[in-house]
ModelCIF file with pLDDT and N, C-alpha, C, O atoms, coordinates in Angstrom:
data_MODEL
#
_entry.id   MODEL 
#
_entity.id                         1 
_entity.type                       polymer 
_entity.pdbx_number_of_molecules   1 
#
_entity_poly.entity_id                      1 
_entity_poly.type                           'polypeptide(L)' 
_entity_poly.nstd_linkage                   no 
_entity_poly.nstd_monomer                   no 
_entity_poly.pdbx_seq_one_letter_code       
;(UNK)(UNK)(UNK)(UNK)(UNK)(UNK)(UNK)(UNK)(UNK)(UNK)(UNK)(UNK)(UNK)(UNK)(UNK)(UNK)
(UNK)(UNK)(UNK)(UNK)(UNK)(UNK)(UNK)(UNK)(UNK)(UNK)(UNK)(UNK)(UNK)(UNK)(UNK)(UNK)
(UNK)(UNK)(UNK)(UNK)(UNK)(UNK)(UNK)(UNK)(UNK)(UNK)(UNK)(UNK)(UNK)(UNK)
;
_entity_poly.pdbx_seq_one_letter_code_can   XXXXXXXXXXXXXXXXXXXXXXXXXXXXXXXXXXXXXXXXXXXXXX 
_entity_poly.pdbx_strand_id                 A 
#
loop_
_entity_poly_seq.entity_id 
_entity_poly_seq.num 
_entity_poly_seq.mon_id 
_entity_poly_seq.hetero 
1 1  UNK n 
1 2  UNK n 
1 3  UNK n 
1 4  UNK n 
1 5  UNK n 
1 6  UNK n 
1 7  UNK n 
1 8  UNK n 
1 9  UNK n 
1 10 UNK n 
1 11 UNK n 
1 12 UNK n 
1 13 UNK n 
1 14 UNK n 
1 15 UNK n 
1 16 UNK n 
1 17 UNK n 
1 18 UNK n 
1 19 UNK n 
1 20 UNK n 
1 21 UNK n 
1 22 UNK n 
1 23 UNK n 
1 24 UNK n 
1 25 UNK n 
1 26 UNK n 
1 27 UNK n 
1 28 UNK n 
1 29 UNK n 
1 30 UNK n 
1 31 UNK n 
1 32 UNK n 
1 33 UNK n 
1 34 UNK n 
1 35 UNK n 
1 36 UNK n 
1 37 UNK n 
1 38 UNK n 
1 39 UNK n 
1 40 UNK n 
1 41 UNK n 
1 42 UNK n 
1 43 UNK n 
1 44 UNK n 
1 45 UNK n 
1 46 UNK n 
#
_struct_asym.id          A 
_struct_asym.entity_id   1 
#
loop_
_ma_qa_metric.id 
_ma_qa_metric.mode 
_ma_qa_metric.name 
_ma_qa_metric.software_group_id 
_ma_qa_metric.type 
1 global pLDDT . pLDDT 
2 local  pLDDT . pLDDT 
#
_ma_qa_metric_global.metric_id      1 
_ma_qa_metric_global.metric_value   97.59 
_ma_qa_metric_global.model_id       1 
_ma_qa_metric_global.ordinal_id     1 
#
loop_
_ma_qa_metric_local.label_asym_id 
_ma_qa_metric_local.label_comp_id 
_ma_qa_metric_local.label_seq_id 
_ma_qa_metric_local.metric_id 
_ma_qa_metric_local.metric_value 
_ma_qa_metric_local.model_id 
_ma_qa_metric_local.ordinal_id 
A UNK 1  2 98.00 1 1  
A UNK 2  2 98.00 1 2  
A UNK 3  2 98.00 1 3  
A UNK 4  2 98.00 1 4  
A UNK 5  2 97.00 1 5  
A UNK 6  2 95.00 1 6  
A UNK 7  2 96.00 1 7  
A UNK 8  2 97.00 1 8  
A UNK 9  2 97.00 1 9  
A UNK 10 2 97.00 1 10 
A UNK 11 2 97.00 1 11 
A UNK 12 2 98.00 1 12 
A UNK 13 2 98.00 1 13 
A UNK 14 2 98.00 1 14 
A UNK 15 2 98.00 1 15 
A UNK 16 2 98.00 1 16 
A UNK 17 2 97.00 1 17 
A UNK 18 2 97.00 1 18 
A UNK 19 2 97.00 1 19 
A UNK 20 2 97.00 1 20 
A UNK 21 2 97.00 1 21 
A UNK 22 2 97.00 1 22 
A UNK 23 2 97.00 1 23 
A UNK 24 2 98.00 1 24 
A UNK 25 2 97.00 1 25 
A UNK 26 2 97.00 1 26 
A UNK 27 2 98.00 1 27 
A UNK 28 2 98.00 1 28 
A UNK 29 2 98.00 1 29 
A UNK 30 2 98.00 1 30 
A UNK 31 2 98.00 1 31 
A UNK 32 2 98.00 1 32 
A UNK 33 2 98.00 1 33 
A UNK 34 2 98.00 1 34 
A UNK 35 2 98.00 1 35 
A UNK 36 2 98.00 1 36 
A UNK 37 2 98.00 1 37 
A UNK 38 2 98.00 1 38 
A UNK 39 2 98.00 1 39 
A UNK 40 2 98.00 1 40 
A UNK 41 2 98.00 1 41 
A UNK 42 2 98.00 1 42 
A UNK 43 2 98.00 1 43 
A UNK 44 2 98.00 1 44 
A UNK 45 2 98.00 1 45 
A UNK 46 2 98.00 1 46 
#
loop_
_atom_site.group_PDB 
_atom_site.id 
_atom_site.type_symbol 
_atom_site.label_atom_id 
_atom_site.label_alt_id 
_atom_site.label_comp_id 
_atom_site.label_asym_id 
_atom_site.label_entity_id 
_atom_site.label_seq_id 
_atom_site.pdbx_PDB_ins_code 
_atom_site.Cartn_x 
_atom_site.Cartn_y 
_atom_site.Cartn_z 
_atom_site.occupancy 
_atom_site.B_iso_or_equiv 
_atom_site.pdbx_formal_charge 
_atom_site.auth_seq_id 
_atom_site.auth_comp_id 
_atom_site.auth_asym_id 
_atom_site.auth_atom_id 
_atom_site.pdbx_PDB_model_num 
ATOM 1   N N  . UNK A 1 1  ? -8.664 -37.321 7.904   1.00 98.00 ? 1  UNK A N  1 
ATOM 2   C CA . UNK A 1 1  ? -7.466 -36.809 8.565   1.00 98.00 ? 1  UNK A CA 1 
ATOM 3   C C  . UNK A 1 1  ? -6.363 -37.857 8.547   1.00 98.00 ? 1  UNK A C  1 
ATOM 4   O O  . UNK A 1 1  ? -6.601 -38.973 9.010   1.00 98.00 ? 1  UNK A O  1 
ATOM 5   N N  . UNK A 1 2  ? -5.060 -37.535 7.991   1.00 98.00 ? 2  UNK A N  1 
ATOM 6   C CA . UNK A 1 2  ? -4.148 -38.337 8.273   1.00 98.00 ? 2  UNK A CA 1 
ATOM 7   C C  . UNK A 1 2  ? -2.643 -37.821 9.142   1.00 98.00 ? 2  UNK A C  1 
ATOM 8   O O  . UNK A 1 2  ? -1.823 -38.598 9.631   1.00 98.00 ? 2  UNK A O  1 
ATOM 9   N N  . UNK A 1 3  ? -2.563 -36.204 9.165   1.00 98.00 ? 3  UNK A N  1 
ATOM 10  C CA . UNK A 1 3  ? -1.901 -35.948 9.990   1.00 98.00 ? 3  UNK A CA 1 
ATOM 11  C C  . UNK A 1 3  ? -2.200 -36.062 11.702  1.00 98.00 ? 3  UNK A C  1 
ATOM 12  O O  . UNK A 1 3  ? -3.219 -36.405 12.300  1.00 98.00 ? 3  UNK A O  1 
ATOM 13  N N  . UNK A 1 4  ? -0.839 -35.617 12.211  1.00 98.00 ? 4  UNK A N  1 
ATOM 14  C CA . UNK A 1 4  ? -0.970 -35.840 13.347  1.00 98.00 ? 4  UNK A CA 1 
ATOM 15  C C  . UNK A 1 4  ? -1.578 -34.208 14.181  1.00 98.00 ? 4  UNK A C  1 
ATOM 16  O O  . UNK A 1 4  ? -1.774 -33.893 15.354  1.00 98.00 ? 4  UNK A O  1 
ATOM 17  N N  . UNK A 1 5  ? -1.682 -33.672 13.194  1.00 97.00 ? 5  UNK A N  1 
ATOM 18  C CA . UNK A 1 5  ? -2.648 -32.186 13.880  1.00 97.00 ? 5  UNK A CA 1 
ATOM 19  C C  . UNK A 1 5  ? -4.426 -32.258 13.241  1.00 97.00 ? 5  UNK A C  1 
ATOM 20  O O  . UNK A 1 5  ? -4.720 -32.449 12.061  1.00 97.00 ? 5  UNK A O  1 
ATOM 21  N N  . UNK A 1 6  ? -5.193 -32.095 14.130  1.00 95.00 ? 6  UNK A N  1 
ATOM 22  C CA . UNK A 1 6  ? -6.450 -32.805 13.704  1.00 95.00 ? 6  UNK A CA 1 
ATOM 23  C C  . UNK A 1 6  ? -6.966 -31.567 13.705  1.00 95.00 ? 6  UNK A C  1 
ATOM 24  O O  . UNK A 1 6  ? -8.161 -31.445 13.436  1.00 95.00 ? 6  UNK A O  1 
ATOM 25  N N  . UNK A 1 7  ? -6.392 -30.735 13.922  1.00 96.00 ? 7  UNK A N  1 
ATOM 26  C CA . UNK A 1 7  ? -7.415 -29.131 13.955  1.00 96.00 ? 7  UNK A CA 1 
ATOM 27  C C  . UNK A 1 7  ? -6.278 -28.151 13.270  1.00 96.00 ? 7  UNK A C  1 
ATOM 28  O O  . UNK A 1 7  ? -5.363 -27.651 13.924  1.00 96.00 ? 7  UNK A O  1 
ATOM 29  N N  . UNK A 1 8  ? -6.437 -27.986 12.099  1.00 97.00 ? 8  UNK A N  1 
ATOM 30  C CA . UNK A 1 8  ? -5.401 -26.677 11.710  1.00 97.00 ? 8  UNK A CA 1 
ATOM 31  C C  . UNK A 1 8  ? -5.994 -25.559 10.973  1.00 97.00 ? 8  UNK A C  1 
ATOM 32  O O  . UNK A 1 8  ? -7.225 -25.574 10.966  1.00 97.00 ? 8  UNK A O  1 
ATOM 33  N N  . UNK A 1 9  ? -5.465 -24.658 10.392  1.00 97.00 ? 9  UNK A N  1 
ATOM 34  C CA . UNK A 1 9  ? -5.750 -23.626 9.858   1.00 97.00 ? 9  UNK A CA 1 
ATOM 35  C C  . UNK A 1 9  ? -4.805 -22.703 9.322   1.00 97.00 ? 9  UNK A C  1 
ATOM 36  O O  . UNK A 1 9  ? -3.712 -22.501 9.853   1.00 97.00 ? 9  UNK A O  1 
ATOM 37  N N  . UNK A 1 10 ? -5.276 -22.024 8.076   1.00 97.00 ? 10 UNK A N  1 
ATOM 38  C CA . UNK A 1 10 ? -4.287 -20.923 7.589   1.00 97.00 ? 10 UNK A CA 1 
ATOM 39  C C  . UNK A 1 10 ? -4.483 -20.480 6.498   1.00 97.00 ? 10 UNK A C  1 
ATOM 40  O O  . UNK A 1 10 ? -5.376 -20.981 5.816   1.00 97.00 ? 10 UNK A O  1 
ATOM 41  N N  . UNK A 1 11 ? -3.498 -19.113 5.868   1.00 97.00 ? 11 UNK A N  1 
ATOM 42  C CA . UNK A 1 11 ? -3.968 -18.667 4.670   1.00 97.00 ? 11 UNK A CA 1 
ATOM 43  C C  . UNK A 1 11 ? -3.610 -19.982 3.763   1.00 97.00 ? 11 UNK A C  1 
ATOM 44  O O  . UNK A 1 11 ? -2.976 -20.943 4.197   1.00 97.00 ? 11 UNK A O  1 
ATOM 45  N N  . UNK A 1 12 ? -4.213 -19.844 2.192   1.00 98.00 ? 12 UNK A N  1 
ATOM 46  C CA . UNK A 1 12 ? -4.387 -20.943 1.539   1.00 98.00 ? 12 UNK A CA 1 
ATOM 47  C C  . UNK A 1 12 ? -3.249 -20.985 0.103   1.00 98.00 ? 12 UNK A C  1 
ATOM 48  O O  . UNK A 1 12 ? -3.435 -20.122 -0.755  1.00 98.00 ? 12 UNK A O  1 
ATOM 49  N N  . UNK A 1 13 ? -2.332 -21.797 -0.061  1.00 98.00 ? 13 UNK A N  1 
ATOM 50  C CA . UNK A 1 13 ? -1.811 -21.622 -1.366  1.00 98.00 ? 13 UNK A CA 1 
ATOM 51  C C  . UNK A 1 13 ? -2.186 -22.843 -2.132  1.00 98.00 ? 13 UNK A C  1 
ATOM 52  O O  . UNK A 1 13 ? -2.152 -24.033 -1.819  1.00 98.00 ? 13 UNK A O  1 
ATOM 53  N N  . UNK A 1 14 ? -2.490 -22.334 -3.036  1.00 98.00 ? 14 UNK A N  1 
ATOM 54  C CA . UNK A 1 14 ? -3.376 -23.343 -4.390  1.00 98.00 ? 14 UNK A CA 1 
ATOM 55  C C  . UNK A 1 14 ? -1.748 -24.164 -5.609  1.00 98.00 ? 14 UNK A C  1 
ATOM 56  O O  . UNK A 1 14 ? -0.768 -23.583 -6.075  1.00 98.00 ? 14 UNK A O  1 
ATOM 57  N N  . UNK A 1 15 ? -2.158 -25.580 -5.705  1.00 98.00 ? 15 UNK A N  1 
ATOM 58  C CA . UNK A 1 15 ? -1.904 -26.267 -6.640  1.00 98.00 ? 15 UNK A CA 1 
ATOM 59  C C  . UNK A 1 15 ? -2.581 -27.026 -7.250  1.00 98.00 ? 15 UNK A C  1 
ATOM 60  O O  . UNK A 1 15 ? -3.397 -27.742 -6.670  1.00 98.00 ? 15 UNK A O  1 
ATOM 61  N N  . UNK A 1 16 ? -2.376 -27.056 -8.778  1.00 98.00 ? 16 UNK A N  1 
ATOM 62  C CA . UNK A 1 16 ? -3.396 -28.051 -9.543  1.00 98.00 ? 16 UNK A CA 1 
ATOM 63  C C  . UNK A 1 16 ? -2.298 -28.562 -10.361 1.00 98.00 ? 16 UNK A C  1 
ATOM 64  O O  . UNK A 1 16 ? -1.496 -27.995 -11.104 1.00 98.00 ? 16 UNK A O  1 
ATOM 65  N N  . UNK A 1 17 ? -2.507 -30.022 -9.964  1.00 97.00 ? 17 UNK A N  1 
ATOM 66  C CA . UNK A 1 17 ? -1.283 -31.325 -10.985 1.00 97.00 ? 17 UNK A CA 1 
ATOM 67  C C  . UNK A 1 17 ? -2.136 -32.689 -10.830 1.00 97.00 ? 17 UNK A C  1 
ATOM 68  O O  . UNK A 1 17 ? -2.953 -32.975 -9.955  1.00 97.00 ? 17 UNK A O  1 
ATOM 69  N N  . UNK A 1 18 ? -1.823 -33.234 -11.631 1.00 97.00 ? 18 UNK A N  1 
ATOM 70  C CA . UNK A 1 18 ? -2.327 -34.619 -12.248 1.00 97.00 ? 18 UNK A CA 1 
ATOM 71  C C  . UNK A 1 18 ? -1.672 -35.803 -12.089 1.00 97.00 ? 18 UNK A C  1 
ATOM 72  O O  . UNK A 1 18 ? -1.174 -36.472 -12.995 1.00 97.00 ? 18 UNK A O  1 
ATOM 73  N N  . UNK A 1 19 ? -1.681 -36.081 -10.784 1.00 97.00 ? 19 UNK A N  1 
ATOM 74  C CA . UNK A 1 19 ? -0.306 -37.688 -10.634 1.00 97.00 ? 19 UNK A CA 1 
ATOM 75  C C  . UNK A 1 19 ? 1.028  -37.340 -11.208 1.00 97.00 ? 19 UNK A C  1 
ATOM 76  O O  . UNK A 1 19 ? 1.783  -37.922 -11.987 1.00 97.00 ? 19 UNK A O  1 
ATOM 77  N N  . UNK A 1 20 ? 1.070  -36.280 -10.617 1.00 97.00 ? 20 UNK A N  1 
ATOM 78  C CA . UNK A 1 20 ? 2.514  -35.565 -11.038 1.00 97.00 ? 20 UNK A CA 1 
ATOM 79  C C  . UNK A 1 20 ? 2.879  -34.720 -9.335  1.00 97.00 ? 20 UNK A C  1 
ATOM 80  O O  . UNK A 1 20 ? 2.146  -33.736 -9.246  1.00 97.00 ? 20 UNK A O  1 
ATOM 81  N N  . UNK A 1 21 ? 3.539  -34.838 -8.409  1.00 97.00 ? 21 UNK A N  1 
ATOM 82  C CA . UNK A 1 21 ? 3.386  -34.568 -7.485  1.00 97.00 ? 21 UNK A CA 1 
ATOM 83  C C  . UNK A 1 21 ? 5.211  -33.311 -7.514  1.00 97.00 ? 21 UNK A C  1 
ATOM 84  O O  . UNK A 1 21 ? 5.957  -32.790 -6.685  1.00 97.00 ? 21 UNK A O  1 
ATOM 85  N N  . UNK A 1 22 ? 5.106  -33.396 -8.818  1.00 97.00 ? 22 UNK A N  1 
ATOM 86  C CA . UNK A 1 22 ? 6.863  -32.299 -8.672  1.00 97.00 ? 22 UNK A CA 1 
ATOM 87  C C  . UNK A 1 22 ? 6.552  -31.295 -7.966  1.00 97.00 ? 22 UNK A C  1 
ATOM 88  O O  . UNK A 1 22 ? 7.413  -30.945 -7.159  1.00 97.00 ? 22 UNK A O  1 
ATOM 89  N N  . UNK A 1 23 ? 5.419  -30.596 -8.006  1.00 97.00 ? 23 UNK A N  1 
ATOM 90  C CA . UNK A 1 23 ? 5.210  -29.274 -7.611  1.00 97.00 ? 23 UNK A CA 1 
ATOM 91  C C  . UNK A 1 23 ? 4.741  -28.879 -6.580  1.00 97.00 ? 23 UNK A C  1 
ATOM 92  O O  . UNK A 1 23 ? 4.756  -27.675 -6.327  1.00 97.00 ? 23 UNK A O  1 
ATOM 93  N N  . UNK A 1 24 ? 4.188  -29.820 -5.693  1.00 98.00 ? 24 UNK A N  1 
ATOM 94  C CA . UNK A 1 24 ? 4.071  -30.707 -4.584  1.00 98.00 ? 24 UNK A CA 1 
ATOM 95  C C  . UNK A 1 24 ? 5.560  -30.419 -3.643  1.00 98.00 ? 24 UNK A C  1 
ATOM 96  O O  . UNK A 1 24 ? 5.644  -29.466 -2.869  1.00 98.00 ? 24 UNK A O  1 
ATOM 97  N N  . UNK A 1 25 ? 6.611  -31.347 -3.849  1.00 97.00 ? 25 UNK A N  1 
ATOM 98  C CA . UNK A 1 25 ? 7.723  -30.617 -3.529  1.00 97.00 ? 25 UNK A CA 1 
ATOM 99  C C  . UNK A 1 25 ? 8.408  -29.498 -3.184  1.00 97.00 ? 25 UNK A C  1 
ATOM 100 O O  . UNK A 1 25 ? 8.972  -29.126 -2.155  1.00 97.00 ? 25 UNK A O  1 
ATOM 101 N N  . UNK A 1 26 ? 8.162  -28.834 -4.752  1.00 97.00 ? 26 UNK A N  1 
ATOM 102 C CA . UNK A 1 26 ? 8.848  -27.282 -4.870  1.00 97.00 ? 26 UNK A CA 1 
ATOM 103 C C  . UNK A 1 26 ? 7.875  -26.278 -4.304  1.00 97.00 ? 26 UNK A C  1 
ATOM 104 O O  . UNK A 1 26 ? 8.328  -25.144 -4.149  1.00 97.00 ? 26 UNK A O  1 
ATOM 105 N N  . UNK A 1 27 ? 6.303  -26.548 -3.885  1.00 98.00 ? 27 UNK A N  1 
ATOM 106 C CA . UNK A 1 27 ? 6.256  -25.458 -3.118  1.00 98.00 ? 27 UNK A CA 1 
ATOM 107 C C  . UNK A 1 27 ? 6.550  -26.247 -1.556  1.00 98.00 ? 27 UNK A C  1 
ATOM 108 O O  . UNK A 1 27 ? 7.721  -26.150 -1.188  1.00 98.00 ? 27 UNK A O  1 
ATOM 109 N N  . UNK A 1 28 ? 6.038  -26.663 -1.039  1.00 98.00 ? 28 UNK A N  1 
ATOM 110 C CA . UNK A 1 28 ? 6.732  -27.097 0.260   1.00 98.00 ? 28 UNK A CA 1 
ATOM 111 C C  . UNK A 1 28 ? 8.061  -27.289 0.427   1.00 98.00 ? 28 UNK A C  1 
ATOM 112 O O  . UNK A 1 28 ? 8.507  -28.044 1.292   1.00 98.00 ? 28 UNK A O  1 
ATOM 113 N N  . UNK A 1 29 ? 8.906  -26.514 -0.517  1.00 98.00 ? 29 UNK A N  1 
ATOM 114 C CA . UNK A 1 29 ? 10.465 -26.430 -0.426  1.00 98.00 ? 29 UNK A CA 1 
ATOM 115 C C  . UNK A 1 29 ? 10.245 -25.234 0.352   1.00 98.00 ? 29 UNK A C  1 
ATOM 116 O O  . UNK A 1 29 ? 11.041 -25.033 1.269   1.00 98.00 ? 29 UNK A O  1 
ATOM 117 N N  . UNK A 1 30 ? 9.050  -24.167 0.106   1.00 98.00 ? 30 UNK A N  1 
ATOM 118 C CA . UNK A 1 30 ? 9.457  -22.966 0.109   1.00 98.00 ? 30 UNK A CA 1 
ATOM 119 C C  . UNK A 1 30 ? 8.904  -22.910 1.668   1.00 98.00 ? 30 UNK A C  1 
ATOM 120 O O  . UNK A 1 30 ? 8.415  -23.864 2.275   1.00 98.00 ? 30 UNK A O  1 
ATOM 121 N N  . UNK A 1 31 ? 9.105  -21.520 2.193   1.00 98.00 ? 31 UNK A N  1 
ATOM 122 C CA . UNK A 1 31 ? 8.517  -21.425 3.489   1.00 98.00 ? 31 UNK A CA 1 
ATOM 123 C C  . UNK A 1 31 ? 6.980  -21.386 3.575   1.00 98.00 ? 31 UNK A C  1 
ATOM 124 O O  . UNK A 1 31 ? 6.180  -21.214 2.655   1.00 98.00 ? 31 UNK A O  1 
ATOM 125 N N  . UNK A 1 32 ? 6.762  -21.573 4.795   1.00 98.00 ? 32 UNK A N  1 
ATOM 126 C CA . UNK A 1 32 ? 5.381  -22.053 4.662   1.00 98.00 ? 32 UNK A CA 1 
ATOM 127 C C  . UNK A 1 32 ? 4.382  -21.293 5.386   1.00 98.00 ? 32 UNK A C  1 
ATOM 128 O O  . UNK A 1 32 ? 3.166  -21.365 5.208   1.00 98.00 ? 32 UNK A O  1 
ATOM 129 N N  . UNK A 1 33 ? 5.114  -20.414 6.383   1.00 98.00 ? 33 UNK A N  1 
ATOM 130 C CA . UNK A 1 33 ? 4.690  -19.737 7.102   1.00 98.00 ? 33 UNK A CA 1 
ATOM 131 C C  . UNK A 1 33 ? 2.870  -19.639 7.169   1.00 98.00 ? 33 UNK A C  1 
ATOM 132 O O  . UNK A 1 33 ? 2.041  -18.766 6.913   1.00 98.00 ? 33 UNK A O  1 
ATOM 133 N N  . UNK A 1 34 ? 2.833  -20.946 7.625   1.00 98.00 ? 34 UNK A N  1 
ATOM 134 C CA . UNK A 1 34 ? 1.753  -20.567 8.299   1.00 98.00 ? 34 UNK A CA 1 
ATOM 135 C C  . UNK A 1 34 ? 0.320  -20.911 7.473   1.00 98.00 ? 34 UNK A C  1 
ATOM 136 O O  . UNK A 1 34 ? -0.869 -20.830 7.782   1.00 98.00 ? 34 UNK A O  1 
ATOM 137 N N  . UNK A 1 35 ? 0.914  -21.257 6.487   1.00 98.00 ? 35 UNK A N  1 
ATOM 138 C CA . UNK A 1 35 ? 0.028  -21.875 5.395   1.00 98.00 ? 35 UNK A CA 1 
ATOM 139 C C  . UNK A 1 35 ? -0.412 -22.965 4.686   1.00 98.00 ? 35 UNK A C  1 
ATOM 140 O O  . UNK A 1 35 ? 0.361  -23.772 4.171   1.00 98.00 ? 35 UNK A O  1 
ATOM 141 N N  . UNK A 1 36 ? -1.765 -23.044 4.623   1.00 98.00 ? 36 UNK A N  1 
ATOM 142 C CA . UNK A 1 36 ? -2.118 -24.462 4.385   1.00 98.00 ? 36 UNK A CA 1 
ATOM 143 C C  . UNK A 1 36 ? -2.325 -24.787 2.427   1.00 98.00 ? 36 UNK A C  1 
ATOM 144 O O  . UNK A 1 36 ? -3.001 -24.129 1.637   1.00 98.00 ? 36 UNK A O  1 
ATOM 145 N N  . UNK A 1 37 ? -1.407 -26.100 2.134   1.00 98.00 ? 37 UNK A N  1 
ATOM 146 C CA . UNK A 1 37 ? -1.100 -25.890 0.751   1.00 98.00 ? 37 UNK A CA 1 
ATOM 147 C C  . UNK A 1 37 ? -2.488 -26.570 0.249   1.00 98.00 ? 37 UNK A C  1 
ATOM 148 O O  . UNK A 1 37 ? -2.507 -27.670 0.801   1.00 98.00 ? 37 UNK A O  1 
ATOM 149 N N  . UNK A 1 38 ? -3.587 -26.432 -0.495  1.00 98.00 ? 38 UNK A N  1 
ATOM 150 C CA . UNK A 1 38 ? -3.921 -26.968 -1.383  1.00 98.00 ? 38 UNK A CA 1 
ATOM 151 C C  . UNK A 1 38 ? -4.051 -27.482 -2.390  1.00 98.00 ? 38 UNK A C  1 
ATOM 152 O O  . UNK A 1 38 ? -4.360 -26.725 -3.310  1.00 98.00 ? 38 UNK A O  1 
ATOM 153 N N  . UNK A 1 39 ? -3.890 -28.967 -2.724  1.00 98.00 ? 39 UNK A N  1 
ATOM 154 C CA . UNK A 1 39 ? -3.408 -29.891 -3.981  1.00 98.00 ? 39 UNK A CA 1 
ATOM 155 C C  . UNK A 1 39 ? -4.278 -29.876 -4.614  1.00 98.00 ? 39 UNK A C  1 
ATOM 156 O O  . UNK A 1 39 ? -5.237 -30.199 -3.912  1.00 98.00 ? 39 UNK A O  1 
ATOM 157 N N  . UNK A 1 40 ? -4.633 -29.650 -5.776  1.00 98.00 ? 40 UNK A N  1 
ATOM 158 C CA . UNK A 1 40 ? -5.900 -30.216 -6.518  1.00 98.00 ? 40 UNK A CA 1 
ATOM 159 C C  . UNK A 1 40 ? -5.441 -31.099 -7.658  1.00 98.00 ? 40 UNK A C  1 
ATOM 160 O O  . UNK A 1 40 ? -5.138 -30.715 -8.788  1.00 98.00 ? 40 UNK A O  1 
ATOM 161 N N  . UNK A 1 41 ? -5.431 -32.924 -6.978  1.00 98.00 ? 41 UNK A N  1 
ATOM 162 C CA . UNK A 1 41 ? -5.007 -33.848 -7.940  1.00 98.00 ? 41 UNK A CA 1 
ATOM 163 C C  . UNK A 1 41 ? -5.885 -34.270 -8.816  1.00 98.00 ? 41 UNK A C  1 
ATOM 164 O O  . UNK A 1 41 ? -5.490 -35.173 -9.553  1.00 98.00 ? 41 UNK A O  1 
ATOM 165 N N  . UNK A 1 42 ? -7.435 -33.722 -9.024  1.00 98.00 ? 42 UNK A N  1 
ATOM 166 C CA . UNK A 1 42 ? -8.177 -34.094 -9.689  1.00 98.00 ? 42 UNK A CA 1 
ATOM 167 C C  . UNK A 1 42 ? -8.952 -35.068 -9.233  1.00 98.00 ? 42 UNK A C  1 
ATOM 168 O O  . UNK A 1 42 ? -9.710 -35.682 -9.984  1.00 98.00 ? 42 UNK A O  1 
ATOM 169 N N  . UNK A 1 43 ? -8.837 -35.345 -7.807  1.00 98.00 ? 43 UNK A N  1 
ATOM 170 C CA . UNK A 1 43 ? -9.720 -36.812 -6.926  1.00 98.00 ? 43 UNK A CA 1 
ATOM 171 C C  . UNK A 1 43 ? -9.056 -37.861 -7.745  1.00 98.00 ? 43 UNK A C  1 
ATOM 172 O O  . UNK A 1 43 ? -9.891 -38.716 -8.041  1.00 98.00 ? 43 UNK A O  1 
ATOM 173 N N  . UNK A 1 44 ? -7.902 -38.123 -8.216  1.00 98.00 ? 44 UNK A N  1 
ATOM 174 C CA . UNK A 1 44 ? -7.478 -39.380 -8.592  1.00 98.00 ? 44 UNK A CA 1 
ATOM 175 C C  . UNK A 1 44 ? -7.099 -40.262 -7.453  1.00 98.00 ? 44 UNK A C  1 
ATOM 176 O O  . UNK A 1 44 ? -6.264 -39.993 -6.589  1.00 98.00 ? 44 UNK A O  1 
ATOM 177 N N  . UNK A 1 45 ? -7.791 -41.316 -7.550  1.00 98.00 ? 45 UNK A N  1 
ATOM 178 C CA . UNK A 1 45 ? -7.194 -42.753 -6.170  1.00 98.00 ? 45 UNK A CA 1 
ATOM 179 C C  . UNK A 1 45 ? -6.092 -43.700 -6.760  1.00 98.00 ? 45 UNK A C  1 
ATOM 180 O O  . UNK A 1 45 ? -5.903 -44.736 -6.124  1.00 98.00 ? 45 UNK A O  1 
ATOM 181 N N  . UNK A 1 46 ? -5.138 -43.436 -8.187  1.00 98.00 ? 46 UNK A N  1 
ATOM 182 C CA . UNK A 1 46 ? -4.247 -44.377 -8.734  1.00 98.00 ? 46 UNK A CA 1 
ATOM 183 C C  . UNK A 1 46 ? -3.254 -43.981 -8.357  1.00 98.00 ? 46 UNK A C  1 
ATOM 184 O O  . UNK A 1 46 ? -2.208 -44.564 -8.642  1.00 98.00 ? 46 UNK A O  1 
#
């Protein structure tokens, strides 16, 4: 956990990028209503 809400929940929107975090951005540009974004960076730690 690194946010400051330790208990959340919601419907799920899916991303898959590679140490490329643009898209990352452009959906959390959008509204969010209520939804929890999932990144899939590939478990990269660089």
């Amino acid at each position: 956990h690194y946010g400051g809400s330790r208990m959340f929940h919601g419907p799920i929107a899916t991303l898959k990028c590679f140490e490329d975090n643009s898209m990352v951005r452009e959906e959390l540009d959008q509204p969010g209503q209520g939804r929890v974004l999932v990144v899939d960076g590939g478990g990269s730690l660089r």
